[in-house]
PDB file of N, CA and C in Angstrom:
ATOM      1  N   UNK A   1     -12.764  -8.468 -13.991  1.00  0.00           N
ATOM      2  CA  UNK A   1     -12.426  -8.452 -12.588  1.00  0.00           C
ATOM      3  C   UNK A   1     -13.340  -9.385 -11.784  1.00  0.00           C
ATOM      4  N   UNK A   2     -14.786  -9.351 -12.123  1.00  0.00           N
ATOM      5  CA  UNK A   2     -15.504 -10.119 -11.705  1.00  0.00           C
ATOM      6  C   UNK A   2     -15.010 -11.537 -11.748  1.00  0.00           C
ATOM      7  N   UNK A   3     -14.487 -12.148 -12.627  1.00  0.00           N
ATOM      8  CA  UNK A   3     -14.274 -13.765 -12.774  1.00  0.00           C
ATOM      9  C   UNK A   3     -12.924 -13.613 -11.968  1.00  0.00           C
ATOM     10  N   UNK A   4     -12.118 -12.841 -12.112  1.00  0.00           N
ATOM     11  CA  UNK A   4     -10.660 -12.903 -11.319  1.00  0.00           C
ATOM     12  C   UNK A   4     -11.556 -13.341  -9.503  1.00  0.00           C
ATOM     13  N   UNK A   5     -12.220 -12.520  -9.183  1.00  0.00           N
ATOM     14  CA  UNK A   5     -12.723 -12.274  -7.872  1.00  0.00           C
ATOM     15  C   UNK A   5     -12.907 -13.654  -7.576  1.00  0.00           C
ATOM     16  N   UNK A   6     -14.010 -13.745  -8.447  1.00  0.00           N
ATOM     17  CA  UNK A   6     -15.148 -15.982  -7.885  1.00  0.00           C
ATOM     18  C   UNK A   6     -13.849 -16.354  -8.102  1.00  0.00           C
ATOM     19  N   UNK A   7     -12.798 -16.223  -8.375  1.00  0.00           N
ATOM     20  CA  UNK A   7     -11.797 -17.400  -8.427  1.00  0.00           C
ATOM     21  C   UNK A   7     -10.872 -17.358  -7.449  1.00  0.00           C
ATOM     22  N   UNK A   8     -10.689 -16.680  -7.025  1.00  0.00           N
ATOM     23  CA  UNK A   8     -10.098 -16.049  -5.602  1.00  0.00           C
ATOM     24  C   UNK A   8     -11.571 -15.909  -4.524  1.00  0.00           C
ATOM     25  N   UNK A   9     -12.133 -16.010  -4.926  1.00  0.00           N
ATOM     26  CA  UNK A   9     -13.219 -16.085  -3.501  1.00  0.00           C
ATOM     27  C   UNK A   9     -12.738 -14.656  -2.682  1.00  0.00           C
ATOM     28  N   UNK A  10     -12.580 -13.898  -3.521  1.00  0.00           N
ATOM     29  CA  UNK A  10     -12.697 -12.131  -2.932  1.00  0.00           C
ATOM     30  C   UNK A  10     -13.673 -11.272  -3.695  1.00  0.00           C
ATOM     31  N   UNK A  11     -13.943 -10.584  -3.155  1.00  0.00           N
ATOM     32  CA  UNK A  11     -14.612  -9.195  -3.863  1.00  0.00           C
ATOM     33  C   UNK A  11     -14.174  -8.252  -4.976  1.00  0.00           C
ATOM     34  N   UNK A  12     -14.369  -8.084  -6.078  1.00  0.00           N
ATOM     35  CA  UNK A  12     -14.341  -7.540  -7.024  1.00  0.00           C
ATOM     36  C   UNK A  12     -13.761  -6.166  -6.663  1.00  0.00           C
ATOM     37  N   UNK A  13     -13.734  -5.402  -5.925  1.00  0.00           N
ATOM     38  CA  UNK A  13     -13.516  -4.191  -5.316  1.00  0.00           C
ATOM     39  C   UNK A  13     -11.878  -4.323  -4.980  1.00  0.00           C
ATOM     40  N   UNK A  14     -11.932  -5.380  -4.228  1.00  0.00           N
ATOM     41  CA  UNK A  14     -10.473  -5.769  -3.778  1.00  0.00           C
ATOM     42  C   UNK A  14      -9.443  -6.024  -4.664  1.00  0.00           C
ATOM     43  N   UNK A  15      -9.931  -6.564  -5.951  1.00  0.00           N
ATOM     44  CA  UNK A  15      -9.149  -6.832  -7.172  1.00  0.00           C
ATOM     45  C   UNK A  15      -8.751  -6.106  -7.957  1.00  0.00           C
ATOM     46  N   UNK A  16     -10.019  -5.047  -7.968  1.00  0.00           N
ATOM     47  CA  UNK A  16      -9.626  -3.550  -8.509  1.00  0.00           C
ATOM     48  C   UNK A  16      -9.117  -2.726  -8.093  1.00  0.00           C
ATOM     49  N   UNK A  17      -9.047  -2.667  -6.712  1.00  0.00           N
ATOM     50  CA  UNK A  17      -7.609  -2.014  -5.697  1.00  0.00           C
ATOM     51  C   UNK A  17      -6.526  -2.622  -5.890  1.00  0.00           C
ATOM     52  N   UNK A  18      -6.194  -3.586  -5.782  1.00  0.00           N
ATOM     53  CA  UNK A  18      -4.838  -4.393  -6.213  1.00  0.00           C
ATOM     54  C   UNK A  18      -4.354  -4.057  -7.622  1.00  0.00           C
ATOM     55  N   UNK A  19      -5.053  -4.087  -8.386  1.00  0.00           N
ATOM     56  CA  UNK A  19      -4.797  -3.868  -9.955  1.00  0.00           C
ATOM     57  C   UNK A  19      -4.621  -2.153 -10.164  1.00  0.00           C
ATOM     58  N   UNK A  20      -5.280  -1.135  -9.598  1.00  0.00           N
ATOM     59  CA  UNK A  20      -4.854   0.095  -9.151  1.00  0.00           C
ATOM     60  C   UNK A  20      -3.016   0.337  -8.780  1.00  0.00           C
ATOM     61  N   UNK A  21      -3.051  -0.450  -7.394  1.00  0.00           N
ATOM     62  CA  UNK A  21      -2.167  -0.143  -6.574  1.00  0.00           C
ATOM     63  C   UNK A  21      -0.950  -0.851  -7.326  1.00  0.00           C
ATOM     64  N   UNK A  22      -1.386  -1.740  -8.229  1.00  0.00           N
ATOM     65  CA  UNK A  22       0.153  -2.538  -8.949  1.00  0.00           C
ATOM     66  C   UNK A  22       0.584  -2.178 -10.223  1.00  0.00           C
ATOM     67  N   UNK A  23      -0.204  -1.222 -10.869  1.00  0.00           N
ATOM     68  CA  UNK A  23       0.026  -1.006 -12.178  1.00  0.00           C
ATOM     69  C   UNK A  23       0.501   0.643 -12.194  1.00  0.00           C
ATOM     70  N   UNK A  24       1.267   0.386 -12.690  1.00  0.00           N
ATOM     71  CA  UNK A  24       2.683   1.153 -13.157  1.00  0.00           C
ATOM     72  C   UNK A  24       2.762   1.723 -14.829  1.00  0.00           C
ATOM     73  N   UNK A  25       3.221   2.828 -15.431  1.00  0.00           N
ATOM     74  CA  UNK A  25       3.603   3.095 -16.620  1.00  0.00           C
ATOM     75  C   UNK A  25       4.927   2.697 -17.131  1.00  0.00           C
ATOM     76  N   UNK A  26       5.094   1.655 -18.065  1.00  0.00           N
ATOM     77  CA  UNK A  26       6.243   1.492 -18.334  1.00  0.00           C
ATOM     78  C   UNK A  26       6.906   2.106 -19.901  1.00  0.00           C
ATOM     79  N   UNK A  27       7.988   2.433 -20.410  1.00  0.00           N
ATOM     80  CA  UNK A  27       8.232   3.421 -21.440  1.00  0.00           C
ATOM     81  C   UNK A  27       9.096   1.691 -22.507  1.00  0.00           C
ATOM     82  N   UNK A  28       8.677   1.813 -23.453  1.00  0.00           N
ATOM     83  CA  UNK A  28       9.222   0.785 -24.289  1.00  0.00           C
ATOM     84  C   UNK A  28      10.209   1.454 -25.290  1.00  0.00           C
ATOM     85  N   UNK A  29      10.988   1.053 -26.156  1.00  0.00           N
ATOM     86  CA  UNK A  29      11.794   1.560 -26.540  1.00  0.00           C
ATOM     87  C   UNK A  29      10.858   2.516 -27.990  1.00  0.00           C
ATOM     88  N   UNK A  30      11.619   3.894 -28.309  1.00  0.00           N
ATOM     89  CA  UNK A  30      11.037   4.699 -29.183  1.00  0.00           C
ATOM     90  C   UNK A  30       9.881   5.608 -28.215  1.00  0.00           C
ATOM     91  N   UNK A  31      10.069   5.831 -27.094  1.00  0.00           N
ATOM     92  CA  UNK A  31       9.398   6.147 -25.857  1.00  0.00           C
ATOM     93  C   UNK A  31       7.425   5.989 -26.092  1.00  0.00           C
ATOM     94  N   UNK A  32       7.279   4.552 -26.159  1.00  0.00           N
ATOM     95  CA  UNK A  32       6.090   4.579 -26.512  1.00  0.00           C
ATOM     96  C   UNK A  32       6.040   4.257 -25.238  1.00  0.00           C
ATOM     97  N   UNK A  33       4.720   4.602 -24.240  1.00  0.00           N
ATOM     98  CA  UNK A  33       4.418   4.111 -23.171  1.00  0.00           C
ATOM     99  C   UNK A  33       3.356   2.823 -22.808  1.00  0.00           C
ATOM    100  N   UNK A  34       3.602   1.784 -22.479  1.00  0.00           N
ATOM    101  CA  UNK A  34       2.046   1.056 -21.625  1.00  0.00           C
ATOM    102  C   UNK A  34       1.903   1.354 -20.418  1.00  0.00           C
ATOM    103  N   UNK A  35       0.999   0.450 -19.742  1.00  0.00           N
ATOM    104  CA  UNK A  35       0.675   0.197 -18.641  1.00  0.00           C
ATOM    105  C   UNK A  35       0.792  -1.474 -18.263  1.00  0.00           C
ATOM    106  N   UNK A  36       1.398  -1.609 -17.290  1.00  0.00           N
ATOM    107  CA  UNK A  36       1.665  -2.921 -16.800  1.00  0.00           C
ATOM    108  C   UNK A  36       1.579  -3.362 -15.405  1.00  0.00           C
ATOM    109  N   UNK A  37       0.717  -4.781 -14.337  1.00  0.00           N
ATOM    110  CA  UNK A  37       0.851  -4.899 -13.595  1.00  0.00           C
ATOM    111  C   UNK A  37       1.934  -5.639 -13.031  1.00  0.00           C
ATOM    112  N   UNK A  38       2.797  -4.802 -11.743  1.00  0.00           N
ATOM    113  CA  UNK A  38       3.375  -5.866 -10.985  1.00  0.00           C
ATOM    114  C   UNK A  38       3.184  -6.145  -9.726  1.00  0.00           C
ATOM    115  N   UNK A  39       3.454  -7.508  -9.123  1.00  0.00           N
ATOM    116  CA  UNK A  39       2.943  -7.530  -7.458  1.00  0.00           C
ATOM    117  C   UNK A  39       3.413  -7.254  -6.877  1.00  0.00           C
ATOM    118  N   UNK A  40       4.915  -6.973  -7.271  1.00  0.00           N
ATOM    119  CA  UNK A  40       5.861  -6.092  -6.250  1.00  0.00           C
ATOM    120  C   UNK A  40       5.163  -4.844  -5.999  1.00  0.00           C
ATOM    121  N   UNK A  41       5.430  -4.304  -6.858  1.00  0.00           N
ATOM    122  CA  UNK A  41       4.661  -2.719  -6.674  1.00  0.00           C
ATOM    123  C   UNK A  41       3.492  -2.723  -6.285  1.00  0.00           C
ATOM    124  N   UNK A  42       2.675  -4.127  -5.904  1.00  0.00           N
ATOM    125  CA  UNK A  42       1.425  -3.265  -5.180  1.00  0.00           C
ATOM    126  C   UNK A  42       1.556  -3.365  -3.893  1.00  0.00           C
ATOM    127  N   UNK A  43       2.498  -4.500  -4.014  1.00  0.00           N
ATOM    128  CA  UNK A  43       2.577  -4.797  -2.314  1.00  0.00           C
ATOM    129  C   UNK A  43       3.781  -3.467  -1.331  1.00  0.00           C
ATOM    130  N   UNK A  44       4.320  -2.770  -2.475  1.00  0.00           N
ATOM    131  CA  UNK A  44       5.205  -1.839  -2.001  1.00  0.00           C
ATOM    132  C   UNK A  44       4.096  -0.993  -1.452  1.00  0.00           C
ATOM    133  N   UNK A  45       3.458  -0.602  -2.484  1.00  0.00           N
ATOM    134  CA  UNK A  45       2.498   0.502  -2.516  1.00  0.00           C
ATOM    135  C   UNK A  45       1.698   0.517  -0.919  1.00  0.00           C
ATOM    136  N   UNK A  46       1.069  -0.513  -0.615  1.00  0.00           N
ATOM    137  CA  UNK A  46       0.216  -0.921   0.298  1.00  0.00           C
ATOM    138  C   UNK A  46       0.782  -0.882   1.302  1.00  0.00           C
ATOM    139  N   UNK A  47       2.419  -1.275   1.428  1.00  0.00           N
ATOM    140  CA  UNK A  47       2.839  -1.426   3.157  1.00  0.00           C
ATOM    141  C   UNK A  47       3.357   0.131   3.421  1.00  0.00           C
ATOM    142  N   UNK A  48       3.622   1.391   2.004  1.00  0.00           N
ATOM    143  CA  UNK A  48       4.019   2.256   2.314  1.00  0.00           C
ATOM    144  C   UNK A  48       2.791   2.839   2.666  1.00  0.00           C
ATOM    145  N   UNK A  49       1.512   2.575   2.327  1.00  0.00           N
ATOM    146  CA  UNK A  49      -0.218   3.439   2.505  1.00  0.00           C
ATOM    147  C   UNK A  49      -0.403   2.688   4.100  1.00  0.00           C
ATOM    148  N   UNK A  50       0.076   1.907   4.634  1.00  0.00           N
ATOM    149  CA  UNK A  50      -0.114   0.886   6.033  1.00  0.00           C
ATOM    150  C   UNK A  50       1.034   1.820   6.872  1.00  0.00           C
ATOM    151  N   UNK A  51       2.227   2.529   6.588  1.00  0.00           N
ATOM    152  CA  UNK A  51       2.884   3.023   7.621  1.00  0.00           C
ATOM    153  C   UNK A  51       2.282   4.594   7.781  1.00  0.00           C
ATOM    154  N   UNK A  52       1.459   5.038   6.875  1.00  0.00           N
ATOM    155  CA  UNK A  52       0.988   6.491   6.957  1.00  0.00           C
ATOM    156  C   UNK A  52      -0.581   6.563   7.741  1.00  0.00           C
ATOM    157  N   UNK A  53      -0.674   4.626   7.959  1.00  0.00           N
ATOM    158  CA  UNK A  53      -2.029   4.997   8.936  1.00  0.00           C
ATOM    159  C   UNK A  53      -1.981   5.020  10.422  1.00  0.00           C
ATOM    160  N   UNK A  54      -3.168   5.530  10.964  1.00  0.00           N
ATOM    161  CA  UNK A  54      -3.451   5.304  12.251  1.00  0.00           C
ATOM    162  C   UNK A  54      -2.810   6.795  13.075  1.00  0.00           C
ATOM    163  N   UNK A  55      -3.330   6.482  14.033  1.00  0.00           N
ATOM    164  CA  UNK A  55      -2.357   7.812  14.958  1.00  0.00           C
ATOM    165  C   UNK A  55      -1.018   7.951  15.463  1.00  0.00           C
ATOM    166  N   UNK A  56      -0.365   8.902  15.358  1.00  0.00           N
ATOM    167  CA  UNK A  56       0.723   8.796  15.814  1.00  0.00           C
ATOM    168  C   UNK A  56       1.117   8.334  17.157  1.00  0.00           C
ATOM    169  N   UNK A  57       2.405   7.653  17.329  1.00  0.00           N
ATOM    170  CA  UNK A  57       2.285   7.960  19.217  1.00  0.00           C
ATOM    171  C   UNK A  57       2.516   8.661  19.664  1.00  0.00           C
ATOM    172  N   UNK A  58       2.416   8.301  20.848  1.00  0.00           N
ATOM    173  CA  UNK A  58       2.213   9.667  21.931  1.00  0.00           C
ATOM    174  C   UNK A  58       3.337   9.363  22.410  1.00  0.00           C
ATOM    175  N   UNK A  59       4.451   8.998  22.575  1.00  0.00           N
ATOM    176  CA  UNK A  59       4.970   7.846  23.627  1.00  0.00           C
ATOM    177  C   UNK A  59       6.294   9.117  23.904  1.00  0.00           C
ATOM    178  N   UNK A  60       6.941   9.756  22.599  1.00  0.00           N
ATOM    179  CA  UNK A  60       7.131  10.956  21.635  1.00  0.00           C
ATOM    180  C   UNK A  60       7.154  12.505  22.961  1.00  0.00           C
ATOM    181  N   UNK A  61       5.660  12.550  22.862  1.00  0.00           N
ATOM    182  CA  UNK A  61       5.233  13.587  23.760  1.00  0.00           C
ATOM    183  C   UNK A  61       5.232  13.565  24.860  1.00  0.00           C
ATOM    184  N   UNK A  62       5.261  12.388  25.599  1.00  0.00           N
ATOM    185  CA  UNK A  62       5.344  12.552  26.993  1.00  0.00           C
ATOM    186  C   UNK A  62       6.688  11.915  27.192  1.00  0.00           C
ATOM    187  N   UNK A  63       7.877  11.525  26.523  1.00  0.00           N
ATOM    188  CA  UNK A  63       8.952  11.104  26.907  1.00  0.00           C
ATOM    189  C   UNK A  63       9.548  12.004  28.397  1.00  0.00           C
ATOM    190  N   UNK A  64       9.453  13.382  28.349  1.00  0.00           N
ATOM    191  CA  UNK A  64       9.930  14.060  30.051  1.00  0.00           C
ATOM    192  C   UNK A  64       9.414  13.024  31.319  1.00  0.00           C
ATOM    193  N   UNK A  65       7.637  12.855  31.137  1.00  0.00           N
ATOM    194  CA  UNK A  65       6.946  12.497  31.960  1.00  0.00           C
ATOM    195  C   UNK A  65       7.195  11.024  32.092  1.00  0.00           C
ATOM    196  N   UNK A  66       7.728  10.082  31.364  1.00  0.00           N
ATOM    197  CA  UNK A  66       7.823   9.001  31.569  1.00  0.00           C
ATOM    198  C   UNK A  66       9.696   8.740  32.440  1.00  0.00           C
ATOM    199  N   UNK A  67      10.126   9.667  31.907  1.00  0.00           N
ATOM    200  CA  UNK A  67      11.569   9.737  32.276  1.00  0.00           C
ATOM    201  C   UNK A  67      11.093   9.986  34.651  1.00  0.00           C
ATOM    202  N   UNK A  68      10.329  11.250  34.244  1.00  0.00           N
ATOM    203  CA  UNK A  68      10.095  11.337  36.063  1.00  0.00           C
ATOM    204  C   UNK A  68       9.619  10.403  36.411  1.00  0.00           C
ATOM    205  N   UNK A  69       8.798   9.657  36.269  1.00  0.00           N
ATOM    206  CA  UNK A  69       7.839   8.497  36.696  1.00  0.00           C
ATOM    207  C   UNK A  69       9.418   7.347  36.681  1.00  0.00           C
ATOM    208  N   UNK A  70       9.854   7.081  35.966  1.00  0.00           N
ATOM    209  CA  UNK A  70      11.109   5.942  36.140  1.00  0.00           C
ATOM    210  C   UNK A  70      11.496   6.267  37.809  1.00  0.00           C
ATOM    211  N   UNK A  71      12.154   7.551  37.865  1.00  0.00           N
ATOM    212  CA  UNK A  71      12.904   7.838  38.458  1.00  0.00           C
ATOM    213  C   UNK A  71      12.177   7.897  39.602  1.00  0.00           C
TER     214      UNK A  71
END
């Protein structure tokens, strides 16, 4: 991971999150299993872990109060 990193000019940490987040179990025939990376799947992985952050809005909760204020 280290040489992947200096070659990408990223952090070793980051590479090993990516390689986490992209690798998948795949079943080969005679149900033997590996493990395999893809970039689809990490990048799935990541934008579905990116919509579960941060706070919710509020926008939601005060919809009454914004409705009087229009009016």
């Amino acid at each position: 991971m280290q040489e992947i990193a200096d070659q990408l000019g990223k952090h070793k940490s980051t590479i090993s999150r990516e390689l986490k987040r992209g690798t998948t179990t795949q079943i080969k025939s005679k149900k033997i299993t590996y493990e395999a990376y893809f970039s689809e799947t990490g990048q799935a992985v990541y934008e579905q872990h990116r919509k579960s952050f941060g706070k919710p809005l509020k926008l939601p909760q005060v919809s009454d109060f914004i409705e009087y204020a229009e009016q």
